[in-house]
Protein backbone atom coordinates (compact mmCIF):
# COMPACT_ATOMS: atom_id res chain seq x y z
CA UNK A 1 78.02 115.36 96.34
CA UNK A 2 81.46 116.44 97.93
CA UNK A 3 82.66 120.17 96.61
CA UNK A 4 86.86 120.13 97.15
CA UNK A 5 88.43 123.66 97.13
CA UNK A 6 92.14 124.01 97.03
CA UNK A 7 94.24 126.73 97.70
CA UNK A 8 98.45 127.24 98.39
CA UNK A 9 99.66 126.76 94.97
CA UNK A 10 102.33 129.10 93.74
CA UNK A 11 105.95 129.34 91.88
CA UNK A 12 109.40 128.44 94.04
CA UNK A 13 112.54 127.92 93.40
CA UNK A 14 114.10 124.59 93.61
CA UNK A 15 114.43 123.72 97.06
CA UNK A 16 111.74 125.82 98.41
CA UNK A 17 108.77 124.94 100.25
CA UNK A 18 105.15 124.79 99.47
CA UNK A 19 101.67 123.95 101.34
CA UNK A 20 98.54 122.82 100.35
CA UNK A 21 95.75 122.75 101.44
CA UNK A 22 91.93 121.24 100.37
CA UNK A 23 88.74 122.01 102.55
CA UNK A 24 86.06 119.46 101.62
CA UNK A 25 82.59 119.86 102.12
CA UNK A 26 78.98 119.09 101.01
CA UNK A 27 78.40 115.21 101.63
CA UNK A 28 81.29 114.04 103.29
CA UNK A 29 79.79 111.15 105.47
CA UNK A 30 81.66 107.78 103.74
CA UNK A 31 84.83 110.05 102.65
CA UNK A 32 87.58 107.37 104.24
CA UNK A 33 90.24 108.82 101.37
CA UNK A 34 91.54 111.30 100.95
CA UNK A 35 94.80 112.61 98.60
CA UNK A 36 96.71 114.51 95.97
CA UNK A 37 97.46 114.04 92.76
CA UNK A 38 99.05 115.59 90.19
CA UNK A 39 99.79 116.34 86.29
CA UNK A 40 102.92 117.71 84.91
CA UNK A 41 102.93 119.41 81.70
CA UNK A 42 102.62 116.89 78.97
CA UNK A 43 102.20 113.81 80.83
CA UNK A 44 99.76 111.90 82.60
CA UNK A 45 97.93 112.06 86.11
CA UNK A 46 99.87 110.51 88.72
CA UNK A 47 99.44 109.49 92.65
CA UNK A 48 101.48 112.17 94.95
CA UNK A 49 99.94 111.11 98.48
CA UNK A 50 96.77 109.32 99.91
CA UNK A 51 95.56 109.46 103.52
CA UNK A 52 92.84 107.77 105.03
CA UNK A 53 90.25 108.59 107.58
CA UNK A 54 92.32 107.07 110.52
CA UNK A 55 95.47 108.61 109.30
CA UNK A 56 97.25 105.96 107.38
CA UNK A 57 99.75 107.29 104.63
CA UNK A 58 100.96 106.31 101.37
CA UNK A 59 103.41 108.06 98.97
CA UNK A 60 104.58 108.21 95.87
CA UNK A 61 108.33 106.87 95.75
CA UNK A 62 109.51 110.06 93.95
CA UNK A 63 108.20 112.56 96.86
CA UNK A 64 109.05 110.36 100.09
CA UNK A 65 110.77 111.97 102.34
CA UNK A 66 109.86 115.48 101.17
CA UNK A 67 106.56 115.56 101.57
CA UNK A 68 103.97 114.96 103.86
CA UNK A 69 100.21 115.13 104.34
CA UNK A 70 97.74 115.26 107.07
CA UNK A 71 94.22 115.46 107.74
CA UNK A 72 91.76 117.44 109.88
CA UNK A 73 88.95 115.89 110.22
CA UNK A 74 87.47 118.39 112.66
CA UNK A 75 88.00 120.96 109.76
CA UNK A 76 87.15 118.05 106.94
CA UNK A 77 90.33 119.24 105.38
CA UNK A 78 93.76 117.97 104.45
CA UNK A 79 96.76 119.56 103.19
CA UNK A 80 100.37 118.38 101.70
CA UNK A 81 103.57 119.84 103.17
CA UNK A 82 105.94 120.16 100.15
CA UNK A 83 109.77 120.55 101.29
CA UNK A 84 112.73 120.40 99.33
CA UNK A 85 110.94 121.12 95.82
CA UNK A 86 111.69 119.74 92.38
CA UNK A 87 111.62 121.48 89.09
CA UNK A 88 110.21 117.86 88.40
CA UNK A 89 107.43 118.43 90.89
CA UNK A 90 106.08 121.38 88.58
CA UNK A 91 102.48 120.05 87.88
CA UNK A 92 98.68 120.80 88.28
CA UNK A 93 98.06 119.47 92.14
CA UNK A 94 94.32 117.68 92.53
CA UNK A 95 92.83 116.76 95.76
CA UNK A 96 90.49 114.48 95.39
CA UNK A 97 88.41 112.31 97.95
CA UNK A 98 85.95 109.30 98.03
CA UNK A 99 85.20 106.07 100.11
CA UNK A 100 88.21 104.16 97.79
CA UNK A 101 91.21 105.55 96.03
CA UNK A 102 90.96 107.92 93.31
CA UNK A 103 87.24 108.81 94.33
CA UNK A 104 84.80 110.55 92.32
CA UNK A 105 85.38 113.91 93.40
CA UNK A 106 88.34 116.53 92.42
CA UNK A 107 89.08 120.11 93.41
CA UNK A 108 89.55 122.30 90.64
CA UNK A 109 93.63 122.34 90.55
CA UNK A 110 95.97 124.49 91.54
CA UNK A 111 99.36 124.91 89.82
CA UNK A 112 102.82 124.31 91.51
CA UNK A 113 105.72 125.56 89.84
CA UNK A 114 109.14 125.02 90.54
CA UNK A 115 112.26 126.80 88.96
CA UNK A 116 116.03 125.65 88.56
């Protein structure tokens, strides 16, 4: 079983920067991906970023170009570099990790607000 912990979440103002990051660990052999999602109020899950194991990237279209994620896999963590923030972006941010896309295992959530 893989155990995800995420920490960085927080309140900005639009425009404002944010990192996160998620330090998996427990059993973490087979983990090739790796990413974030997210839930804003009243609607449903949604794909923010994916990395896998060798470092390949893949974004949603609404945060390319503002955000960016990378992986340590010395550290077995990865985190997501938010720039130029969104009152749009305001959602619950999940990292979550598995051997495919949208894996079996999710941090607990942490909440990104953004204000106009």
């Amino acid at each position: 079983q893989v155990q995800l912990v995420e920490s960085g979440g927080g309140s900005v103002q639009a425009g404002g920067s944010l990192r996160l990051s998620c330090a998996a660990s427990g059993s973490i052999f087979g983990i090739n991906f790796m990413g974030w999602y997210r839930r804003p109020p009243g609607k449903q899950r949604e794909l923010v970023a994916l990395i896998t194991k060798g470092g390949s990237t893949n974004y949603a279209d609404s945060v390319k170009g503002r955000f960016t994620i990378s992986r340590d896999n010395v550290k077995n963590a990865i985190y997501l570099q938010m720039n130029s923030l969104k009152p749009e972006d305001t959602a619950v941010y999940y990292c979550n990790a598995g051997p495919t896309p949208l894996g079996r295992s999710w941090g607990q959530g942490t909440q990104v607000t953004v204000s106009s």
